[in-house]
C-alpha atoms as a PDB file:
ATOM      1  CA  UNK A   1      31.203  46.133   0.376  1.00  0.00           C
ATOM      2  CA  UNK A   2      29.209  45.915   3.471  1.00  0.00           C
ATOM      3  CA  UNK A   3      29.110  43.043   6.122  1.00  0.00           C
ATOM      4  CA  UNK A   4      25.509  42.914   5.023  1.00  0.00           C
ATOM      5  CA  UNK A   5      26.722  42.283   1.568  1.00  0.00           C
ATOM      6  CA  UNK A   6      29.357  39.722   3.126  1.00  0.00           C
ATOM      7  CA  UNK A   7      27.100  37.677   4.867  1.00  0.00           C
ATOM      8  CA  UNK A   8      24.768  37.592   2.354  1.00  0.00           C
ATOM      9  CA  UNK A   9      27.158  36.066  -0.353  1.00  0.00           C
ATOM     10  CA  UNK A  10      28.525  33.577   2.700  1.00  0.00           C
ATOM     11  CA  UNK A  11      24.999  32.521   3.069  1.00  0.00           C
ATOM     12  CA  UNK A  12      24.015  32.474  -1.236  1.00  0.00           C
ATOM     13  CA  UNK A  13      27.498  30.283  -1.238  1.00  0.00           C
ATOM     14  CA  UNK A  14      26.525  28.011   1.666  1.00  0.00           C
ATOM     15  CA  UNK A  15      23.093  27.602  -0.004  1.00  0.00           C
ATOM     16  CA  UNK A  16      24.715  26.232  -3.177  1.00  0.00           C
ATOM     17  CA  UNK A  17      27.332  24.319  -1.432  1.00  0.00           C
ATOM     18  CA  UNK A  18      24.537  22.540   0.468  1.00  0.00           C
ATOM     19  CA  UNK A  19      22.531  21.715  -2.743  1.00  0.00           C
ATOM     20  CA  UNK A  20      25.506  20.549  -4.738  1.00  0.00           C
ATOM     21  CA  UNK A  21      25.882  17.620  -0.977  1.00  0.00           C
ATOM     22  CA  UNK A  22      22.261  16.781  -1.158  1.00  0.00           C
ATOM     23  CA  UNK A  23      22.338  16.380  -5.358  1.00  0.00           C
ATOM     24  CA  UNK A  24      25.855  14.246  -4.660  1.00  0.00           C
ATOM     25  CA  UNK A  25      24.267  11.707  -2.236  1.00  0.00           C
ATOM     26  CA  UNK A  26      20.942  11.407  -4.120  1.00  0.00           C
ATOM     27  CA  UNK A  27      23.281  10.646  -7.053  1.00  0.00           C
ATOM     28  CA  UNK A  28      25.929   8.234  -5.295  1.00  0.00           C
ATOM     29  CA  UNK A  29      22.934   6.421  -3.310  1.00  0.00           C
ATOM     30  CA  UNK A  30      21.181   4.923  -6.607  1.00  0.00           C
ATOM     31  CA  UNK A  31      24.718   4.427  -7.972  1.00  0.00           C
ATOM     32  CA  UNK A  32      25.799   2.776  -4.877  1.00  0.00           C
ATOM     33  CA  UNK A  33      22.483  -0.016  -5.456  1.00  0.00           C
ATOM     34  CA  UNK A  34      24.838  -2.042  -8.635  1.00  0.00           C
ATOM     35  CA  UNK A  35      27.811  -2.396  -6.557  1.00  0.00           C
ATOM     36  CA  UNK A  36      25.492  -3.573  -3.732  1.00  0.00           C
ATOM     37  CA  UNK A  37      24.241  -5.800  -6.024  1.00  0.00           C
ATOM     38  CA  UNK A  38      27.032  -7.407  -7.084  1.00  0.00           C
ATOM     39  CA  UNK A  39      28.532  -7.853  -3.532  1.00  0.00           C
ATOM     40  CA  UNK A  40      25.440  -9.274  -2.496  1.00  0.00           C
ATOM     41  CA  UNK A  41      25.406 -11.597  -5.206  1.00  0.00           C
ATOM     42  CA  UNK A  42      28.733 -12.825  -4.396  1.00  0.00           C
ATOM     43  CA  UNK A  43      28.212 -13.877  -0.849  1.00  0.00           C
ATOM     44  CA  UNK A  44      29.987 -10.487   0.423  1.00  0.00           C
ATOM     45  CA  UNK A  45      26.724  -8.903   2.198  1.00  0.00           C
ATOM     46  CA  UNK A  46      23.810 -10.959   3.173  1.00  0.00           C
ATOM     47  CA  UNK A  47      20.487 -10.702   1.537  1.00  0.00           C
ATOM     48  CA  UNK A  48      19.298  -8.488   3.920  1.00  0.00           C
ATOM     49  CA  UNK A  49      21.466  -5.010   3.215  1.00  0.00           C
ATOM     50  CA  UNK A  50      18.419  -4.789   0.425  1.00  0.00           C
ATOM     51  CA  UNK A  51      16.670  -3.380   2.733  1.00  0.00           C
ATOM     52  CA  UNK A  52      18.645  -0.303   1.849  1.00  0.00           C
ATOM     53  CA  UNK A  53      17.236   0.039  -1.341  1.00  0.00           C
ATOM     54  CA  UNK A  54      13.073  -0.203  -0.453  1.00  0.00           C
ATOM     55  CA  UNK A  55      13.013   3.194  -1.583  1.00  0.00           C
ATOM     56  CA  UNK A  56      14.174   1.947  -5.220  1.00  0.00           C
ATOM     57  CA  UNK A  57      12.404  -0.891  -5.393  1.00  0.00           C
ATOM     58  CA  UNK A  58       8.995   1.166  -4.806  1.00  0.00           C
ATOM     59  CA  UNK A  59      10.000   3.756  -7.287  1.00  0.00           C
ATOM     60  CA  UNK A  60      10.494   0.933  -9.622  1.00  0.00           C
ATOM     61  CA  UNK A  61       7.033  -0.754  -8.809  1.00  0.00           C
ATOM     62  CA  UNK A  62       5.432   2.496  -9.348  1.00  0.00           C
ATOM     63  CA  UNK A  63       6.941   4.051 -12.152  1.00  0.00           C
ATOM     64  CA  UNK A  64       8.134   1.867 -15.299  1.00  0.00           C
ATOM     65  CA  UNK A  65      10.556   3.872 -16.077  1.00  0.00           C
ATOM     66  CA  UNK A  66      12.315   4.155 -13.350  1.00  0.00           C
ATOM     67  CA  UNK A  67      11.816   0.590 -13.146  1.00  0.00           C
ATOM     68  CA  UNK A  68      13.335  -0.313 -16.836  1.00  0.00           C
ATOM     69  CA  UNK A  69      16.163   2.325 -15.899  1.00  0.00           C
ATOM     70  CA  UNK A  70      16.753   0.288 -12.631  1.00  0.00           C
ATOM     71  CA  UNK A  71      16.772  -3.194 -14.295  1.00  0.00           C
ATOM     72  CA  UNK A  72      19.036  -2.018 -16.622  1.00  0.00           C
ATOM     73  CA  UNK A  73      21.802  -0.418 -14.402  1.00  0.00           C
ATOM     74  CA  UNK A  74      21.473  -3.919 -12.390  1.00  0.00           C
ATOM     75  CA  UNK A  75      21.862  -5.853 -14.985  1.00  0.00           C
ATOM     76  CA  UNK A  76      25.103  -4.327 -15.598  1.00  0.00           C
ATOM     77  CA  UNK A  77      26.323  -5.310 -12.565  1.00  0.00           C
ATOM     78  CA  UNK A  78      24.862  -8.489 -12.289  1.00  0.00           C
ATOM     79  CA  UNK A  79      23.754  -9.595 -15.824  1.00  0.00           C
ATOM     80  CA  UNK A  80      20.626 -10.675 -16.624  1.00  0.00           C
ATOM     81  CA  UNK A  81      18.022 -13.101 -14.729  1.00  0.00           C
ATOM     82  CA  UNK A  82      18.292 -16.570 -15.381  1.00  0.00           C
ATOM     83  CA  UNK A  83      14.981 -17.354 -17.549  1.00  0.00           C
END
């Protein structure tokens, strides 16, 4: 094997190891929104950490299902709205 060869499997498995990060904190941010949620809810955070989630609560504006899937997960967290 060449150092050619070498560095270009270092790089292919930095590559991946990068992707799998990014993937992970797209995944653990919209996760992270019920918990957030719920500590909000109970007086732990103030009303304005939401700010944190804009992103979500545009995607769920513009798209309804990302909006349903949204309600949903916080609704789990928090139950339902009062009617």
């Amino acid at each position: 094997m060449t150092t050619d060869e070498t560095e270009d499997g270092k790089r292919n498995s930095l590559g991946t190891i990068l992707i799998v990060v990014i993937v992970f904190l797209a995944v653990a941010y919209v996760l992270s929104c019920g918990p957030v949620l719920w500590l909000r809810e109970h007086g732990y955070l103030p009303s304005q950490a939401r700010i944190v989630y804009w992103p979500l609560d545009e995607l769920a504006i513009r798209s309804e299902l990302a909006g349903t899937a949204l309600e949903w997960y916080a609704e789990l967290w928090v139950g339902p709205p009062p009617p």
